[in-house]
PDB file of N, CA and C in Angstrom:
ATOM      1  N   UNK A   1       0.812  -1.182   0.000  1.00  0.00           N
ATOM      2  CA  UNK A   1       0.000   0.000   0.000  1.00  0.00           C
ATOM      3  C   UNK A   1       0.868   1.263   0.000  1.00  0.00           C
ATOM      4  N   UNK A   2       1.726   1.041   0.879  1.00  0.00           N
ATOM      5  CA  UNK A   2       3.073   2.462   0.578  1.00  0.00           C
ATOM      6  C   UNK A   2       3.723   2.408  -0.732  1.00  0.00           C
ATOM      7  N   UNK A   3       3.823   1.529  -1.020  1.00  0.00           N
ATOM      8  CA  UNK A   3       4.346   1.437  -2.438  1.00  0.00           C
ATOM      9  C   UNK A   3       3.565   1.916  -3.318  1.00  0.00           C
ATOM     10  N   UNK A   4       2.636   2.332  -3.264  1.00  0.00           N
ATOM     11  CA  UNK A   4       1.210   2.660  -4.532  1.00  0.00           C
ATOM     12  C   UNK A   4       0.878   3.962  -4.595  1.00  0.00           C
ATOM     13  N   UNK A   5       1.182   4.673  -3.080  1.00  0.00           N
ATOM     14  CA  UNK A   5       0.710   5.791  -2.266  1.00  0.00           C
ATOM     15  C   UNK A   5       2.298   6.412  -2.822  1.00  0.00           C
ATOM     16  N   UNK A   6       2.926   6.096  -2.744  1.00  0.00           N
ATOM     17  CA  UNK A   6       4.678   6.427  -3.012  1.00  0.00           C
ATOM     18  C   UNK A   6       4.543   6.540  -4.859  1.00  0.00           C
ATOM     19  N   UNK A   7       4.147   5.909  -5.242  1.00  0.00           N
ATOM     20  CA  UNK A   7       4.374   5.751  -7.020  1.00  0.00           C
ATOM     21  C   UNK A   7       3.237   6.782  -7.680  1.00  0.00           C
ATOM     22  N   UNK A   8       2.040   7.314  -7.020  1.00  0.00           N
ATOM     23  CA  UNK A   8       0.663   7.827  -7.203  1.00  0.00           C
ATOM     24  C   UNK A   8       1.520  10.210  -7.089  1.00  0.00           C
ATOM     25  N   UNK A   9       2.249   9.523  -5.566  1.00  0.00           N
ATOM     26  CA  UNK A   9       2.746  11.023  -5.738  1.00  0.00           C
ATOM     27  C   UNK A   9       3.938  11.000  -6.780  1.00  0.00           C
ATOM     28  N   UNK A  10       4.143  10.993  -7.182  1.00  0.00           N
ATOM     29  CA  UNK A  10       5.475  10.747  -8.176  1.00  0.00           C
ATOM     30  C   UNK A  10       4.849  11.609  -9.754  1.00  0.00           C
ATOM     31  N   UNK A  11       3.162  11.340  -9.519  1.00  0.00           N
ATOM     32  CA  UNK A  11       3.047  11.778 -10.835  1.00  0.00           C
ATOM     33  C   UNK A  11       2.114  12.789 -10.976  1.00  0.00           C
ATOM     34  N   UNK A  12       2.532  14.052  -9.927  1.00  0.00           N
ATOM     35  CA  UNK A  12       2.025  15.114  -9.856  1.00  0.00           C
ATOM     36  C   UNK A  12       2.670  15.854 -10.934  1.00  0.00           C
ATOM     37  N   UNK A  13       1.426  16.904 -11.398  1.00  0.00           N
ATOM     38  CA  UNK A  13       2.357  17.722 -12.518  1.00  0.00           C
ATOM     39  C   UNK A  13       2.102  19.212 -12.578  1.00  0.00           C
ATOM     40  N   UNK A  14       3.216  20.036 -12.560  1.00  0.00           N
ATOM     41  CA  UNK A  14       3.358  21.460 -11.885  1.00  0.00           C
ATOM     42  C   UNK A  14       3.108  22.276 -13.574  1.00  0.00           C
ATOM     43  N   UNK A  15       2.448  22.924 -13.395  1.00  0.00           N
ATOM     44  CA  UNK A  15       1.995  24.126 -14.475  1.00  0.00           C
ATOM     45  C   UNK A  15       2.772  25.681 -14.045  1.00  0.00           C
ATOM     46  N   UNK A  16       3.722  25.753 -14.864  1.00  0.00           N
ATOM     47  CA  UNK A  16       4.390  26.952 -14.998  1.00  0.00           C
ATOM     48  C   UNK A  16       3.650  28.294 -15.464  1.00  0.00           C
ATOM     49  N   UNK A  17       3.282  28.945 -14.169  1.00  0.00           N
ATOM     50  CA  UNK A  17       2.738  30.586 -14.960  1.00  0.00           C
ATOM     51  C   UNK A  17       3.835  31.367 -15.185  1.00  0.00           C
ATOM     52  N   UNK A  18       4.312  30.956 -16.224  1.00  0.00           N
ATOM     53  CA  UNK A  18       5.416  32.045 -16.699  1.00  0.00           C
ATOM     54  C   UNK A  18       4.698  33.260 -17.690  1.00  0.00           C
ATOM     55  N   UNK A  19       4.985  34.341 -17.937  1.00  0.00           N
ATOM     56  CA  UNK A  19       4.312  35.547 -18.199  1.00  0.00           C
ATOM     57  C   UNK A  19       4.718  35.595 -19.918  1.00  0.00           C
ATOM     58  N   UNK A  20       5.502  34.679 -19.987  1.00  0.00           N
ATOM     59  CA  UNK A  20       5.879  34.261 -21.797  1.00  0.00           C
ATOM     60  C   UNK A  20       4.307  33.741 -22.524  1.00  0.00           C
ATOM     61  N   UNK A  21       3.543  33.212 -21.823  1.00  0.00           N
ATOM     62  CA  UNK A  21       2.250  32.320 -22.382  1.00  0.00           C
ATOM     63  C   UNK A  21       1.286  33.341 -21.684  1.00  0.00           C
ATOM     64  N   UNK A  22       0.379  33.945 -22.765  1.00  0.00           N
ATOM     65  CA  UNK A  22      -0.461  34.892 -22.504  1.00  0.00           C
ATOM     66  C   UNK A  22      -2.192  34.171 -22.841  1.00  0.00           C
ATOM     67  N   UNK A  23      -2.887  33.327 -22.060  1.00  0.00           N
ATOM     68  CA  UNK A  23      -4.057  32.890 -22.316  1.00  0.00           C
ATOM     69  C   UNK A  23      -4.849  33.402 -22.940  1.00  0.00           C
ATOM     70  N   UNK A  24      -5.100  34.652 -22.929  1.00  0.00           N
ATOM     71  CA  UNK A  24      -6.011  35.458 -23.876  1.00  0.00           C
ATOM     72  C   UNK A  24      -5.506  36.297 -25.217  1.00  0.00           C
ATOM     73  N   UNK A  25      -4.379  35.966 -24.938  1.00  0.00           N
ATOM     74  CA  UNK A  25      -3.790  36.159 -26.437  1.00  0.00           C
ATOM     75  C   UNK A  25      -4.151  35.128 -27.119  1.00  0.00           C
ATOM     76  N   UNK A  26      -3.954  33.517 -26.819  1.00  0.00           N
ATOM     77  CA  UNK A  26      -4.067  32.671 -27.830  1.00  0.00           C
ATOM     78  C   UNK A  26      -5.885  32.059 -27.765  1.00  0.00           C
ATOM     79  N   UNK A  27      -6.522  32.932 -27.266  1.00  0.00           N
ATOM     80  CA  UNK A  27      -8.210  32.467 -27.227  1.00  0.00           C
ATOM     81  C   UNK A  27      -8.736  33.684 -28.363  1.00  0.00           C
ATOM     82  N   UNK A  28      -7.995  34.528 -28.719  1.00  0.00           N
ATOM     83  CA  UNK A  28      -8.089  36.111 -29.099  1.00  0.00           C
ATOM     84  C   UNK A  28      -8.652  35.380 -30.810  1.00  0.00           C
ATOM     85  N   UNK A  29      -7.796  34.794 -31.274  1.00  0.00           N
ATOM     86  CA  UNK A  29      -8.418  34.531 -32.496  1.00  0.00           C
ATOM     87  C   UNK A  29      -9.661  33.146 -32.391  1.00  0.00           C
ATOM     88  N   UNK A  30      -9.679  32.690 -31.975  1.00  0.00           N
ATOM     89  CA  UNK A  30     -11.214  31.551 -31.851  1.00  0.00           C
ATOM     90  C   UNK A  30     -11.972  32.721 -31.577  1.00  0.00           C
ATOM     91  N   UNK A  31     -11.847  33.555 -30.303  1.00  0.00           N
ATOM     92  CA  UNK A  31     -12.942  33.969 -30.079  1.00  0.00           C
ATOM     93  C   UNK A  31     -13.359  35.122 -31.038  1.00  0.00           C
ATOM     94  N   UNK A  32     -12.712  35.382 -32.025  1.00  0.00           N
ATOM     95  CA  UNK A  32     -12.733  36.302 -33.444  1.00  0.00           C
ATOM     96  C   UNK A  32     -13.602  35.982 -34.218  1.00  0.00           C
ATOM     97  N   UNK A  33     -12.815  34.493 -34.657  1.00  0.00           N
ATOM     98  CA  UNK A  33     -13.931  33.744 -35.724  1.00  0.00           C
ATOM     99  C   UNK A  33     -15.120  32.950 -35.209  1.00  0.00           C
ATOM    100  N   UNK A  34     -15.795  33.129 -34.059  1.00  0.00           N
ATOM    101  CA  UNK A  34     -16.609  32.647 -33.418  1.00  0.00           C
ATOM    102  C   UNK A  34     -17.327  33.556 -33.325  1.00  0.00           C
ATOM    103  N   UNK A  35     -17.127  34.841 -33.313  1.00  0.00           N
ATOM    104  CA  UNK A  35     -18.087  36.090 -32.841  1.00  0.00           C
ATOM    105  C   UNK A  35     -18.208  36.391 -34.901  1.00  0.00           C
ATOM    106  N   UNK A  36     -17.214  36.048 -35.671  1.00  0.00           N
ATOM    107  CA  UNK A  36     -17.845  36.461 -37.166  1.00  0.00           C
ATOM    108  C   UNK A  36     -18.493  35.108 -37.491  1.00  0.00           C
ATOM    109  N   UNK A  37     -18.624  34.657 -37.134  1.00  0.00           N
ATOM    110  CA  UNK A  37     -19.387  33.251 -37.921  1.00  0.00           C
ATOM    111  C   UNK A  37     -20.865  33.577 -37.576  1.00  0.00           C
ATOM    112  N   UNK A  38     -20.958  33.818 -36.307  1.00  0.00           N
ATOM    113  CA  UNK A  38     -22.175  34.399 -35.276  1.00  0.00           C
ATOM    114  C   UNK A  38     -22.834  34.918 -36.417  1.00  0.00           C
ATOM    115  N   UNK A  39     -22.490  36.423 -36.519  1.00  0.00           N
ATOM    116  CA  UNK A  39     -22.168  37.402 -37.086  1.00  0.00           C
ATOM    117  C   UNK A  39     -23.108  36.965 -38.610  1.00  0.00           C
ATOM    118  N   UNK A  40     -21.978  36.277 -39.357  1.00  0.00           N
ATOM    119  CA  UNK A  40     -22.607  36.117 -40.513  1.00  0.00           C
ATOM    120  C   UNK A  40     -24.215  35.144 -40.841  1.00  0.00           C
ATOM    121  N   UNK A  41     -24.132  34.038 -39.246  1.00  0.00           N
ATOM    122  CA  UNK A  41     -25.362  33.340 -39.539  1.00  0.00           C
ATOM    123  C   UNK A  41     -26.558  34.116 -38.907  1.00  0.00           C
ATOM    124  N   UNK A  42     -26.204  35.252 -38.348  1.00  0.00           N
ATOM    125  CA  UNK A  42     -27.615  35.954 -37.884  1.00  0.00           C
ATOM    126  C   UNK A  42     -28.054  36.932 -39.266  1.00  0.00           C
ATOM    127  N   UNK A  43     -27.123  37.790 -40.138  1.00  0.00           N
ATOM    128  CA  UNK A  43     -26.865  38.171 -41.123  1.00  0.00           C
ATOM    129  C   UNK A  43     -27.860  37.727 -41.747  1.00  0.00           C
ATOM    130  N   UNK A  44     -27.192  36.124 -42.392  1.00  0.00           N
ATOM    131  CA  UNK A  44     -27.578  35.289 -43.159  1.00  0.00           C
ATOM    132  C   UNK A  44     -29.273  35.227 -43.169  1.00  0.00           C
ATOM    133  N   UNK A  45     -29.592  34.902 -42.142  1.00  0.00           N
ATOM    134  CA  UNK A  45     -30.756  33.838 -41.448  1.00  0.00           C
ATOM    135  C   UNK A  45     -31.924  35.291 -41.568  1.00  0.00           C
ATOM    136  N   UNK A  46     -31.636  36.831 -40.992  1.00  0.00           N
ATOM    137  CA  UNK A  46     -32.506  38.211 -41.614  1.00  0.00           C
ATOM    138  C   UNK A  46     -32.382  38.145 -42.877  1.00  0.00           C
ATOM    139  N   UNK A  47     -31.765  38.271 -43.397  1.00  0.00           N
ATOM    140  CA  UNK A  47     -31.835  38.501 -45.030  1.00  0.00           C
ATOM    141  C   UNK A  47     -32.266  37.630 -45.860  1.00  0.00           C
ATOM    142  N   UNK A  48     -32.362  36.513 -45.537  1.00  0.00           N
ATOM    143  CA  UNK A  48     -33.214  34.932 -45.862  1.00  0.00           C
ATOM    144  C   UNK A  48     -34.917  35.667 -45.966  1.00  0.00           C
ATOM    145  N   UNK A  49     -34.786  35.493 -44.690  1.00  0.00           N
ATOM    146  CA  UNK A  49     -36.538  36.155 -44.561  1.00  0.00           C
ATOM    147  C   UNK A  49     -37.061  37.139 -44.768  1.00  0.00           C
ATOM    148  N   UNK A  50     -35.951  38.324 -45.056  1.00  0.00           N
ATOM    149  CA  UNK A  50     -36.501  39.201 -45.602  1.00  0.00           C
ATOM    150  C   UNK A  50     -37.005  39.029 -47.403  1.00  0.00           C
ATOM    151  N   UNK A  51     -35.876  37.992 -47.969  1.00  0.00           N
ATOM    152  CA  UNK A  51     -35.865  37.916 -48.967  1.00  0.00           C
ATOM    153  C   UNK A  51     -36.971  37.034 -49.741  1.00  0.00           C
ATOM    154  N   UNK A  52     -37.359  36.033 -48.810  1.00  0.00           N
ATOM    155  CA  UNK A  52     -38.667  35.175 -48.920  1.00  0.00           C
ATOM    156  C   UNK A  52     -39.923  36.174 -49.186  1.00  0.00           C
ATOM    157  N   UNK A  53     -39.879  36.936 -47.852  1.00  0.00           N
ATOM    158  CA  UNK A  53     -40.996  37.810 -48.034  1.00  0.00           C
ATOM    159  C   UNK A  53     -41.374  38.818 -49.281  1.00  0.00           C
ATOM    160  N   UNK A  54     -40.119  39.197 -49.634  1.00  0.00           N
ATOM    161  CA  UNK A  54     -40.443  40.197 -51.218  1.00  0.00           C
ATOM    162  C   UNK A  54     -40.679  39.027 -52.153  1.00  0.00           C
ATOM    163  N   UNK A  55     -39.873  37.854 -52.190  1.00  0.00           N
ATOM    164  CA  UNK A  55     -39.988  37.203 -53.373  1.00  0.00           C
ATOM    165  C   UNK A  55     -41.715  36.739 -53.641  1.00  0.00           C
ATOM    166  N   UNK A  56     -42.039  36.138 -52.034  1.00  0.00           N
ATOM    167  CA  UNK A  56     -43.488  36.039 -51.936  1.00  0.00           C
ATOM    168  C   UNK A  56     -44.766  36.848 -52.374  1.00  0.00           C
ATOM    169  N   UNK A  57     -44.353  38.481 -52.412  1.00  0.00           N
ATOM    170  CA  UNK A  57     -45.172  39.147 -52.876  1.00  0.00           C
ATOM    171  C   UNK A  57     -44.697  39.701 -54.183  1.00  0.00           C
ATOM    172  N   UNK A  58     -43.540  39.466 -54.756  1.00  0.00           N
ATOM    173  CA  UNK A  58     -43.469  39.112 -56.838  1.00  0.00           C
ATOM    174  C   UNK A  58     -44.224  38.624 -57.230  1.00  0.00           C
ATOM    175  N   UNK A  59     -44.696  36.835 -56.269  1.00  0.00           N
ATOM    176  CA  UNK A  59     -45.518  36.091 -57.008  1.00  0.00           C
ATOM    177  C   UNK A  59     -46.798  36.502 -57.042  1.00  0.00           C
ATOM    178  N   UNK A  60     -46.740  37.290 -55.594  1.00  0.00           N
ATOM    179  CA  UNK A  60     -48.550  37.164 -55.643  1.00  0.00           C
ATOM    180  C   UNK A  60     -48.869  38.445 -56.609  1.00  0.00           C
ATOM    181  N   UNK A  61     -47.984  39.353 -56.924  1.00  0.00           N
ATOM    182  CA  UNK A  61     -48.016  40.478 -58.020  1.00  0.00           C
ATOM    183  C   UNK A  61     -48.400  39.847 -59.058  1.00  0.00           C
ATOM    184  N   UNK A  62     -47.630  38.816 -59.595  1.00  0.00           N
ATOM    185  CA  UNK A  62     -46.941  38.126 -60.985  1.00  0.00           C
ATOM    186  C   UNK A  62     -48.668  37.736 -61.249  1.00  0.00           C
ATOM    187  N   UNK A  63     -48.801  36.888 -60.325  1.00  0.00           N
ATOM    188  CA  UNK A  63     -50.281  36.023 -60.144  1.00  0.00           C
ATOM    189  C   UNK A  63     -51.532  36.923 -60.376  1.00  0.00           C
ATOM    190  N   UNK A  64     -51.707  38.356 -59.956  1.00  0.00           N
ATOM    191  CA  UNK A  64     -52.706  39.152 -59.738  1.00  0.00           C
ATOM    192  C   UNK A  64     -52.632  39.629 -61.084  1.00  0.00           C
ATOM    193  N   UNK A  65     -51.764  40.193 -61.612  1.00  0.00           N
ATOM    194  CA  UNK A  65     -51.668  40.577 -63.130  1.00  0.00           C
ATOM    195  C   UNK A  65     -52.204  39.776 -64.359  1.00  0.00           C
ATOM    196  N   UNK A  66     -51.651  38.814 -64.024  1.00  0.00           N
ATOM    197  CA  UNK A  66     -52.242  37.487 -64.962  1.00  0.00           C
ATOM    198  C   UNK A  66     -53.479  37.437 -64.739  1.00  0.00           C
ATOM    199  N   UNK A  67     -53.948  37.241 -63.505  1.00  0.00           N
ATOM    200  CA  UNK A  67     -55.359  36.696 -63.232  1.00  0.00           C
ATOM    201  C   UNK A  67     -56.029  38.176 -63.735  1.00  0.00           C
ATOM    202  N   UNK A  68     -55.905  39.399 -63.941  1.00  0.00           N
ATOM    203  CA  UNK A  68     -56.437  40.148 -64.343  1.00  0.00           C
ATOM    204  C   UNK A  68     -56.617  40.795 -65.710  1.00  0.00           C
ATOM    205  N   UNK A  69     -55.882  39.954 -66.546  1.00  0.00           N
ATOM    206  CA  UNK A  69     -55.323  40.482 -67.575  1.00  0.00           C
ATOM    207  C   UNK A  69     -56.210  39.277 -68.617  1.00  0.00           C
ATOM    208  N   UNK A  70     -56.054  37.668 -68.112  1.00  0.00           N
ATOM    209  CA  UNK A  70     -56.674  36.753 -68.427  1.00  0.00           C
ATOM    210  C   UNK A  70     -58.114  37.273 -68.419  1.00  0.00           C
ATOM    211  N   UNK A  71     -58.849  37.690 -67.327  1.00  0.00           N
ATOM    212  CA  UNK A  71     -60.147  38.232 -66.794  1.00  0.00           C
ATOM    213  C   UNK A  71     -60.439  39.468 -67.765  1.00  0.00           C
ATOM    214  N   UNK A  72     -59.675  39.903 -67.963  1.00  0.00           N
ATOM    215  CA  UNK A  72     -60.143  40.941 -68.869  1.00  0.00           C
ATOM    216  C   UNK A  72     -60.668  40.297 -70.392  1.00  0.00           C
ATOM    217  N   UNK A  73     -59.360  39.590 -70.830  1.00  0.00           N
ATOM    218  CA  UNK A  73     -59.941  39.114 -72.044  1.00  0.00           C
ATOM    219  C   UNK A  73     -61.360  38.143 -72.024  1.00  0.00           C
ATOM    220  N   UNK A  74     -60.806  37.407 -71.180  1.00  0.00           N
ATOM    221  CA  UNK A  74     -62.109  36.436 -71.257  1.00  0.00           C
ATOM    222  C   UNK A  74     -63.312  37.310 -71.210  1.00  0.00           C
ATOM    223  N   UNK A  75     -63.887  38.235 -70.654  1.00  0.00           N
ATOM    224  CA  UNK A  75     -64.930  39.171 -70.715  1.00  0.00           C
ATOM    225  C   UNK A  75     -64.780  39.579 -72.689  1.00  0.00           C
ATOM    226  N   UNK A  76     -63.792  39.961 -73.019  1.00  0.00           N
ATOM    227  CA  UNK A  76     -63.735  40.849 -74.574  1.00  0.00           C
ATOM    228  C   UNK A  76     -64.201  39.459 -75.171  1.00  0.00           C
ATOM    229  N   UNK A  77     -63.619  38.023 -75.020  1.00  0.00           N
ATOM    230  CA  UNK A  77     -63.645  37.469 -75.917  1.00  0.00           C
ATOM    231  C   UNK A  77     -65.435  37.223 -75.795  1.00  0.00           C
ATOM    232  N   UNK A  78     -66.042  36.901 -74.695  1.00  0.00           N
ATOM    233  CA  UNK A  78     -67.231  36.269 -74.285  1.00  0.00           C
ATOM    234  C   UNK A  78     -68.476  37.533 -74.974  1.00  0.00           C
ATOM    235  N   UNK A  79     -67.578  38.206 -74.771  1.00  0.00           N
ATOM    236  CA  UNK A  79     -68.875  39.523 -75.946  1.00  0.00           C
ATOM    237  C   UNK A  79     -69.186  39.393 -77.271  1.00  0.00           C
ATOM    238  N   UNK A  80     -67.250  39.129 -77.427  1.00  0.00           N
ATOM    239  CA  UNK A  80     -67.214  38.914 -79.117  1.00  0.00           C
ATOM    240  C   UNK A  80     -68.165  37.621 -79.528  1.00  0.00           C
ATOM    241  N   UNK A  81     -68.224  36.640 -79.163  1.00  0.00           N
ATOM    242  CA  UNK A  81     -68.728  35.676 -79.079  1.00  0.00           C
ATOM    243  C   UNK A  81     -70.164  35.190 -79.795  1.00  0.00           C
ATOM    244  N   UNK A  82     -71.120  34.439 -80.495  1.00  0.00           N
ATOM    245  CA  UNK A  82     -72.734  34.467 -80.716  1.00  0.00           C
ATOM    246  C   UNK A  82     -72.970  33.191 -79.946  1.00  0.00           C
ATOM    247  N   UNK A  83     -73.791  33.178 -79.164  1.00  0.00           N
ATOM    248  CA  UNK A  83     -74.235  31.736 -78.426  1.00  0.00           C
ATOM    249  C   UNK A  83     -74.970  30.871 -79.097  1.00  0.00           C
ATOM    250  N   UNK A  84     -74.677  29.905 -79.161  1.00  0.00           N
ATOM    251  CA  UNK A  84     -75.364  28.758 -79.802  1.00  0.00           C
ATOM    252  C   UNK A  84     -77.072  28.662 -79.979  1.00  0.00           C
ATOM    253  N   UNK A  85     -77.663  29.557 -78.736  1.00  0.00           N
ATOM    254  CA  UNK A  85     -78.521  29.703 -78.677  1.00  0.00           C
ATOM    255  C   UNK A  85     -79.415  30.764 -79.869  1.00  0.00           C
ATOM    256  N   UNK A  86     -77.880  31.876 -79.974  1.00  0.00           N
ATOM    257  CA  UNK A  86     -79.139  32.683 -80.973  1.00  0.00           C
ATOM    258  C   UNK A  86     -78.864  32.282 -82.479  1.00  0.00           C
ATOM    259  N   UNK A  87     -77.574  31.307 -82.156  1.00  0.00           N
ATOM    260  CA  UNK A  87     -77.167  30.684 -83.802  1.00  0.00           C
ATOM    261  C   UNK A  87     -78.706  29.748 -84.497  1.00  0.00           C
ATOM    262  N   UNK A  88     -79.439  29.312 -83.863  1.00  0.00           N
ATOM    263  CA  UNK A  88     -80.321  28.138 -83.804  1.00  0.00           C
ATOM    264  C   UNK A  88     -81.473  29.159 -84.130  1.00  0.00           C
ATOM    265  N   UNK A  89     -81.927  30.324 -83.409  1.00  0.00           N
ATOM    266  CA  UNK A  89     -82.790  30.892 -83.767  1.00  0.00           C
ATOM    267  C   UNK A  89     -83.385  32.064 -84.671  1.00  0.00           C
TER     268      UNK A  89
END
């Protein structure tokens, strides 16, 4: 049991604060590209939805034009038209 207790301290290990190794110097760049990545996926992720939303109302433009433009003719053509009914009579 002294023998184990004897071999166990043996493998303690001492951390040098020497003033050569600056911790927040070498966290300085992760925490750079961690705050622009951020950065670009919040960016990203507004301008997504903003961009959905205009594209969404192109279509419903695109759609309203047509449907009105179709609607129009169909009225010109349905005038131009003689119904079968007064062809017969």
């Amino acid at each position: 049991m002294t023998v184990a207790q004897h071999d166990t301290a043996s493998l303690t290990i001492n951390i040098d604060n020497s003033s050569s190794l600056n911790q927040s110097r070498l966290w300085q760049p992760v925490q750079l590209s961690t705050a622009f990545i951020n950065k670009i996926w919040w960016h990203t992720h507004a301008y997504s939805t903003v961009f959905s939303i205009v594209l969404l109302a192109l279509v419903s433009f695109i759609f309203l034009s047509l449907h009105w433009s179709f609607r129009k003719i169909a009225v010109l053509t349905k005038a131009d038209t003689v119904s079968e009914h007064e062809i017969t009579s």
